[in-house]
N, C-alpha and C. Protein backbone atom coordinates (compact mmCIF):
# COMPACT_ATOMS: atom_id res chain seq x y z
N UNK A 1 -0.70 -37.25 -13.86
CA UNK A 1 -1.07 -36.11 -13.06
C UNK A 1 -2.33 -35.48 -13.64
N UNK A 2 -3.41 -34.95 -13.01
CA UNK A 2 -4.50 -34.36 -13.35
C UNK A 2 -4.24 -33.05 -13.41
N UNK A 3 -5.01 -32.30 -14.68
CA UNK A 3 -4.42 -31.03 -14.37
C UNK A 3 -5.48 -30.14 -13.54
N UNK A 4 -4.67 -29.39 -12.84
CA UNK A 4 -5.46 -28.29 -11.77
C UNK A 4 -5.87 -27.37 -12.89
N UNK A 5 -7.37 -27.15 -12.57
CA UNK A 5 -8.03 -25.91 -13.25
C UNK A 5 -7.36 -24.19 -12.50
N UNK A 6 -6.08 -24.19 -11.65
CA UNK A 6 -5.64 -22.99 -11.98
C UNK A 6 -4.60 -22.93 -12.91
N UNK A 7 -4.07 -23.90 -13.08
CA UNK A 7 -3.18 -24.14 -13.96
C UNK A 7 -3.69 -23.68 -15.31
N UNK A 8 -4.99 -24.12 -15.65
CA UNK A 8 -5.55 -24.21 -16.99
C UNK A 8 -5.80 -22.52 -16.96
N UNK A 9 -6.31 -22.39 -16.20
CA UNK A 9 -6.69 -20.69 -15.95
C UNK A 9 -5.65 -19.64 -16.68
N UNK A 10 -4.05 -20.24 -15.94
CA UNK A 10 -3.22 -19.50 -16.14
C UNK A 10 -2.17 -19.21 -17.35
N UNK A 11 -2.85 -20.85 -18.40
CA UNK A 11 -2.54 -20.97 -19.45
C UNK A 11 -3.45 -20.00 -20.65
N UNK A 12 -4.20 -19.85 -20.35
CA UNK A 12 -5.40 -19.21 -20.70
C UNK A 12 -5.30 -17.21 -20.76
N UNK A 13 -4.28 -17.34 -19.43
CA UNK A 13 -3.95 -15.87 -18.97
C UNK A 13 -3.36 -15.61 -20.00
N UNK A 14 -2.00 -17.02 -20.26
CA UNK A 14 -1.06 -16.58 -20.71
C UNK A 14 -1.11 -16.02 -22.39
N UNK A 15 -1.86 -16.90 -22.81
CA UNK A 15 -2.46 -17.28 -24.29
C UNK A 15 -2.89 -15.57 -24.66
N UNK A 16 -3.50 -15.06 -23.91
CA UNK A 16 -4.13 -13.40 -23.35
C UNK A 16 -3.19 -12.65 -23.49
N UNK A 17 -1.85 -12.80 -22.76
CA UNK A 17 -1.02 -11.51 -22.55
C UNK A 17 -0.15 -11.99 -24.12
N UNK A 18 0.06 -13.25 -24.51
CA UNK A 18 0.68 -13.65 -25.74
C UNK A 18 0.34 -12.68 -27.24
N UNK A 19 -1.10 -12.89 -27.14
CA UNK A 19 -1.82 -12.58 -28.33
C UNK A 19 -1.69 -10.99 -28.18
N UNK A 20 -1.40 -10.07 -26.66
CA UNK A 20 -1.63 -8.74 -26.97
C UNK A 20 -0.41 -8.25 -27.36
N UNK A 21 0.64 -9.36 -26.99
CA UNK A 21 1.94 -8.40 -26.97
C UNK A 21 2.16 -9.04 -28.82
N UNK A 22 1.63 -9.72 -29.39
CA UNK A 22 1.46 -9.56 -30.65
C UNK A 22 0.84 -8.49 -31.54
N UNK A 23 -0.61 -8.05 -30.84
CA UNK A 23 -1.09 -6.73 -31.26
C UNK A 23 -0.18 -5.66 -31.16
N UNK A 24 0.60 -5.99 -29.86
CA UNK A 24 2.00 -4.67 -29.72
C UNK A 24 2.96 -4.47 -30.80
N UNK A 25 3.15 -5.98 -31.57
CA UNK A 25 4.41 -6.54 -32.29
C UNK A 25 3.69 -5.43 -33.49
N UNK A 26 2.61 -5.92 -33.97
CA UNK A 26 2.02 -4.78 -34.85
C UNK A 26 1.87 -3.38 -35.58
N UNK A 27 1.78 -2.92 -33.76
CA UNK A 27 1.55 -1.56 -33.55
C UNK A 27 3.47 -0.77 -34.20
N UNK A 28 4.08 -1.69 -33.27
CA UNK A 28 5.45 -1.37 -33.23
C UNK A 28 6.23 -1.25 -34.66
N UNK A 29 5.64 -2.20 -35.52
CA UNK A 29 6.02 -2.26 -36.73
C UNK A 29 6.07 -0.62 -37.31
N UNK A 30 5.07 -0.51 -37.49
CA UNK A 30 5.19 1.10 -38.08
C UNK A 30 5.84 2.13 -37.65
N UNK A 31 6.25 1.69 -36.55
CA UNK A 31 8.09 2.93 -36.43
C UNK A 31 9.17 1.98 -36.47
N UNK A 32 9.17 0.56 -36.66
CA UNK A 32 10.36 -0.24 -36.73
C UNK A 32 11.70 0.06 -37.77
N UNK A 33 12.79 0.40 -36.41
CA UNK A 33 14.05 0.61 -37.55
C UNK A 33 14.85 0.01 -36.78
N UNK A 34 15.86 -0.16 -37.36
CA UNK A 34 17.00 -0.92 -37.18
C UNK A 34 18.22 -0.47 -35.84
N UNK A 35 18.44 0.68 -35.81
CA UNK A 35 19.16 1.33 -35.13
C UNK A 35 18.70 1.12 -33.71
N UNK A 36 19.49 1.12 -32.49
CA UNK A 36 19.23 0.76 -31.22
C UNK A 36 18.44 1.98 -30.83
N UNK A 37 18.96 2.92 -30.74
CA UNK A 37 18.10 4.23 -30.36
C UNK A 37 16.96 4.18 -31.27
N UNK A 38 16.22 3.82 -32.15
CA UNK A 38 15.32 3.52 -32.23
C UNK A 38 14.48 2.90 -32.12
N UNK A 39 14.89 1.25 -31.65
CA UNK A 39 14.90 0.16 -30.85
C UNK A 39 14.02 0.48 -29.92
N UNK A 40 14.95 1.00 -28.72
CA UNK A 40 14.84 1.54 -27.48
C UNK A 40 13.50 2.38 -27.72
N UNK A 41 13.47 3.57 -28.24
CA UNK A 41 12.21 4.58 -28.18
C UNK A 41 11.39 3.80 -28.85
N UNK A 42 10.83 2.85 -28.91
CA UNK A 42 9.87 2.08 -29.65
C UNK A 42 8.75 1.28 -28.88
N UNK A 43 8.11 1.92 -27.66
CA UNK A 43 7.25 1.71 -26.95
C UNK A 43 7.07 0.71 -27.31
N UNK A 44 5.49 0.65 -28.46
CA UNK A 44 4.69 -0.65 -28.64
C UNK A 44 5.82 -1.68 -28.55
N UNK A 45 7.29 -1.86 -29.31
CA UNK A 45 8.19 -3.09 -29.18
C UNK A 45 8.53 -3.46 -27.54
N UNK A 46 9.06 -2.99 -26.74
CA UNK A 46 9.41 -2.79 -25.74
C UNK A 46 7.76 -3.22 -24.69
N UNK A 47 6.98 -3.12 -25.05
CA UNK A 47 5.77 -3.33 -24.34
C UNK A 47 5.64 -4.78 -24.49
N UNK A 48 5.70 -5.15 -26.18
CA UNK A 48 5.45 -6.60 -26.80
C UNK A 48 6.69 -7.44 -25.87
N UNK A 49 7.37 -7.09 -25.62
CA UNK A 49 8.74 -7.49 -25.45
C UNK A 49 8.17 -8.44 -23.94
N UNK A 50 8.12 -7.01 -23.29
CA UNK A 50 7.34 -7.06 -21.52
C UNK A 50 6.65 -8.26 -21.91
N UNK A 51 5.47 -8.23 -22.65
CA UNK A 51 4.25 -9.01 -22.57
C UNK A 51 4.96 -10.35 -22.63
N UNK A 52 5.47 -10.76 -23.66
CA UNK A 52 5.96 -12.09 -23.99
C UNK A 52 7.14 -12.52 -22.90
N UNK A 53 7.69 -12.00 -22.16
CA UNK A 53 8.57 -12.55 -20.95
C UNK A 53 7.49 -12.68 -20.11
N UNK A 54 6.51 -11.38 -20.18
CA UNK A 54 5.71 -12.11 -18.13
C UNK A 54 4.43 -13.46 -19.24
N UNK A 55 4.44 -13.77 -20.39
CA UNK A 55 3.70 -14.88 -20.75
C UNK A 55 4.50 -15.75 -20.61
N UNK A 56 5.65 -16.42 -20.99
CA UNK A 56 6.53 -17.00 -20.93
C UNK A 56 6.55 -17.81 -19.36
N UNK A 57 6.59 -16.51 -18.26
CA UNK A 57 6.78 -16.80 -16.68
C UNK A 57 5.59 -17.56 -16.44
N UNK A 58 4.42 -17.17 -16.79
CA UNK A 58 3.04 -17.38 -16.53
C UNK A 58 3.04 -18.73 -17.02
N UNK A 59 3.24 -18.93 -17.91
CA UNK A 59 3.22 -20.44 -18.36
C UNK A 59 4.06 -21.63 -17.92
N UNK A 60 5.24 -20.96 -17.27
CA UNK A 60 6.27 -22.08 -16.79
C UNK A 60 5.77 -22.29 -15.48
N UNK A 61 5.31 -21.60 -15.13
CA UNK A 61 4.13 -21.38 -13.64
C UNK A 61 2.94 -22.53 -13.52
N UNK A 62 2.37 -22.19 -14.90
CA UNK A 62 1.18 -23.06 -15.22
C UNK A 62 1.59 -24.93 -15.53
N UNK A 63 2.90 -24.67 -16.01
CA UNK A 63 2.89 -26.35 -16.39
C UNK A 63 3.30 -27.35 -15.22
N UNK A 64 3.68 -26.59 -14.32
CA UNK A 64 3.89 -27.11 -13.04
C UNK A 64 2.75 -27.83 -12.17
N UNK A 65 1.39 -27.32 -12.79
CA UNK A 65 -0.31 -27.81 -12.41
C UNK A 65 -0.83 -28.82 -13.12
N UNK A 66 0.05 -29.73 -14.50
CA UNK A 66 -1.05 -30.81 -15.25
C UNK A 66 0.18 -31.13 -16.59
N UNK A 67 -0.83 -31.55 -16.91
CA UNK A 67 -0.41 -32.26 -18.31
C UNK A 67 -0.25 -31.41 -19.72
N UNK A 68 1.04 -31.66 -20.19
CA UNK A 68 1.55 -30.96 -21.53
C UNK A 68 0.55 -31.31 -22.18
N UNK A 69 -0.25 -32.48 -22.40
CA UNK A 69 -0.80 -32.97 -23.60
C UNK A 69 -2.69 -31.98 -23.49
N UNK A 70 -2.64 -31.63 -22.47
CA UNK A 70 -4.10 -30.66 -22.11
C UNK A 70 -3.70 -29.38 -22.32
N UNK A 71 -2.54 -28.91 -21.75
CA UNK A 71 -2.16 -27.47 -21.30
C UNK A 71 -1.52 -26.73 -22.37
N UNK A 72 -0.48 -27.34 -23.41
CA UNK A 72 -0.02 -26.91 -24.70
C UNK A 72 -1.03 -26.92 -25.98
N UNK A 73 -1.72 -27.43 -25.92
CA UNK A 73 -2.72 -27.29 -27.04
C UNK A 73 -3.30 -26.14 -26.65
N UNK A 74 -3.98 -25.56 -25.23
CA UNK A 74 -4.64 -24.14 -24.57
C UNK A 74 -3.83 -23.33 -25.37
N UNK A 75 -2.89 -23.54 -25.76
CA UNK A 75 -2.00 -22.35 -25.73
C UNK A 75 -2.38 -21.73 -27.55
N UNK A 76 -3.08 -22.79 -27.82
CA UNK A 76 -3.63 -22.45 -29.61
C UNK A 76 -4.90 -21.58 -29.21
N UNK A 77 -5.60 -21.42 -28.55
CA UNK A 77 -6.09 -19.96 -27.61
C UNK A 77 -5.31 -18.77 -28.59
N UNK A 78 -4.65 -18.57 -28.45
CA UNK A 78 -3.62 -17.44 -29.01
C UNK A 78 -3.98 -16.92 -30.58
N UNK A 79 -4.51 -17.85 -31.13
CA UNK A 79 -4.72 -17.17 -32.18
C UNK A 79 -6.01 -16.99 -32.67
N UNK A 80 -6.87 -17.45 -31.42
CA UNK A 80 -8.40 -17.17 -31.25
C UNK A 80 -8.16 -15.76 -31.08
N UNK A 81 -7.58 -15.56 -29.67
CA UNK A 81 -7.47 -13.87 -29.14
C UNK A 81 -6.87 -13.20 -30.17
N UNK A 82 -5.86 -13.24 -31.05
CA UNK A 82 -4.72 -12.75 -32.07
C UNK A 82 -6.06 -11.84 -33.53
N UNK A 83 -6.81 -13.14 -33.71
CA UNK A 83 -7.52 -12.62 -34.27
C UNK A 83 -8.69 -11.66 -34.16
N UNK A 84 -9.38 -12.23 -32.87
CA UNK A 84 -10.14 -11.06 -32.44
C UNK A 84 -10.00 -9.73 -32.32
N UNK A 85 -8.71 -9.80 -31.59
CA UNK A 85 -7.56 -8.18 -31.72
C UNK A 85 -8.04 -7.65 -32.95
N UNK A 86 -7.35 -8.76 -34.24
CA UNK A 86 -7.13 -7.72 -35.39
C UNK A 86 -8.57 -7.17 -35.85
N UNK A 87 -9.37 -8.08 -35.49
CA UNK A 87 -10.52 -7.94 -36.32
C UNK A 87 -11.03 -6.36 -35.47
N UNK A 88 -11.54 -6.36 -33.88
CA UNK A 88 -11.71 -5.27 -33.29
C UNK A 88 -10.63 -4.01 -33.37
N UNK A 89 -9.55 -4.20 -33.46
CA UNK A 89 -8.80 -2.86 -33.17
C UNK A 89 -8.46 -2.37 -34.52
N UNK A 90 -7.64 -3.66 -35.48
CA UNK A 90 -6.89 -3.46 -36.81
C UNK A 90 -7.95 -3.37 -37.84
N UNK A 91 -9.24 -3.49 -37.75
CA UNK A 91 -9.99 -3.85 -38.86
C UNK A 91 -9.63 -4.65 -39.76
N UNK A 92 -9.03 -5.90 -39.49
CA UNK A 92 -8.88 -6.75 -40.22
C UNK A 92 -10.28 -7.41 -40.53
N UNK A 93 -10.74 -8.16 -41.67
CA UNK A 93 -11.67 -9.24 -42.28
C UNK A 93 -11.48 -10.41 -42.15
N UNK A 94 -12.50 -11.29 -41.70
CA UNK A 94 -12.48 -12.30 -41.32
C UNK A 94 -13.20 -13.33 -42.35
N UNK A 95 -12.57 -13.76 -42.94
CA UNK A 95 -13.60 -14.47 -44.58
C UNK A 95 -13.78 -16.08 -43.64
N UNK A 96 -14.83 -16.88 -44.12
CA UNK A 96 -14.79 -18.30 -43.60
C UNK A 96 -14.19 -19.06 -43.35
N UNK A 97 -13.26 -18.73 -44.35
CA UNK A 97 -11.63 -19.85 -43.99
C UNK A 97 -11.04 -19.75 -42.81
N UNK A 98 -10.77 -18.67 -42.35
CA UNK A 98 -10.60 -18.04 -41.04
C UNK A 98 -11.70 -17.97 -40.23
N UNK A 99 -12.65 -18.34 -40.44
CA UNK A 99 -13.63 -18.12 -38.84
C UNK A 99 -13.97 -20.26 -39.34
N UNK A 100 -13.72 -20.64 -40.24
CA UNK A 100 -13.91 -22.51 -39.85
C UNK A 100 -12.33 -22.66 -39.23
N UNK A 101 -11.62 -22.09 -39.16
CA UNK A 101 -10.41 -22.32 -38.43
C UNK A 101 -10.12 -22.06 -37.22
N UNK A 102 -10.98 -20.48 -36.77
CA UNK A 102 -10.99 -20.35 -35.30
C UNK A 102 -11.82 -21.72 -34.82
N UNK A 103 -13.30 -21.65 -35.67
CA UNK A 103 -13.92 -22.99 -34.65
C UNK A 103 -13.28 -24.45 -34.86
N UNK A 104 -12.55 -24.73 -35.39
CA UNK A 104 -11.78 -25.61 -35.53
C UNK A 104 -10.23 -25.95 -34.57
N UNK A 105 -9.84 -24.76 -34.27
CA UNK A 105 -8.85 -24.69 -32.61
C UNK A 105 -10.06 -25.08 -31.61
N UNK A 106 -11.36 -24.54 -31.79
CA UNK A 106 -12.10 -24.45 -30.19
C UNK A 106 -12.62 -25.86 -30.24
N UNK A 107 -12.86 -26.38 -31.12
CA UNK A 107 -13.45 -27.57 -31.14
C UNK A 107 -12.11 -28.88 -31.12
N UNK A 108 -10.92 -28.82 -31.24
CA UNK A 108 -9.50 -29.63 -31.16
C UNK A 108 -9.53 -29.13 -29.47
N UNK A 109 -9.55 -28.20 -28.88
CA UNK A 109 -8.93 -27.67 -27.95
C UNK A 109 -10.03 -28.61 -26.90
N UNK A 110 -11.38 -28.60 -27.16
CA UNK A 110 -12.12 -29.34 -26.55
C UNK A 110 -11.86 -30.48 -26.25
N UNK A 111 -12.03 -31.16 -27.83
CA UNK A 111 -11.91 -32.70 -28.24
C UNK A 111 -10.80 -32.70 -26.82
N UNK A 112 -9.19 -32.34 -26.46
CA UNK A 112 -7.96 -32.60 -25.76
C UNK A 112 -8.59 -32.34 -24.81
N UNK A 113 -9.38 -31.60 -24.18
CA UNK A 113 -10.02 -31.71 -22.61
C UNK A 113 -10.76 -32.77 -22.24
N UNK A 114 -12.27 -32.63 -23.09
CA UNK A 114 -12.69 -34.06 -22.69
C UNK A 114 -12.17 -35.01 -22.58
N UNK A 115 -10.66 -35.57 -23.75
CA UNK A 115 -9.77 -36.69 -23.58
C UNK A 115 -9.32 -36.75 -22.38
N UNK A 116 -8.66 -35.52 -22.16
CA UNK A 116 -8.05 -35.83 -20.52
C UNK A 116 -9.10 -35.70 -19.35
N UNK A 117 -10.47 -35.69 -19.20
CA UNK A 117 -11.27 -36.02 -18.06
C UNK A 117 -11.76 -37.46 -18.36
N UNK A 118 -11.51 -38.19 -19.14
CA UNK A 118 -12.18 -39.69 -19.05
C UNK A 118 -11.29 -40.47 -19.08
């Protein structure tokens, strides 16, 4: 099966709403307690929560358009966006090891596309 470029699109979405409801997982940490009523009042968790079910949908959506072997690797996307997050919002640092590793997903993620158009 060839994969449909909305498919790829939507893997791409998903990779998006993945990586934010991780920034959520984050945020959430710093009121994280144990107790349900605290659980519950714990926005950022409860948001992360949201995010990762409608990514989840989005993707079972998407694999229905192509090939696991194109469309699951997209999904290493995620820690392209994951990091960008931290770096823009968290002020996290990005030393070389970590930026030859982002270009190292984009350049694998490639290499698996071009494979599957020839």
């Amino acid at each position: 099966m060839a994969t449909q470029l909305w498919s790829v699109a939507l893997i791409v979405a998903s990779t998006l709403l993945s990586s934010l409801a991780a920034f959520s997982m984050k945020r959430a940490s710093a009121g994280f307690g144990l107790r349900f009523i605290k659980l519950a009042g714990n926005l950022p968790l409860m948001g992360a929560l949201s995010l990762y079910f409608i990514s989840a949908v989005i993707s079972v959506i998407a694999y229905r358009g192509g090939d696991l072997t194109v469309l699951v690797p997209l999904a290493s996307l995620n820690y392209v966006w994951a990091s960008l997050l931290a770096v823009r919002f968290l002020h996290e640092t990005m030393n070389r090891w970590k930026i030859a590793g982002i270009v190292l997903i984009m350049l694998g993620i490639t290499a698996i596309g071009m494979g599957g158009a020839l």
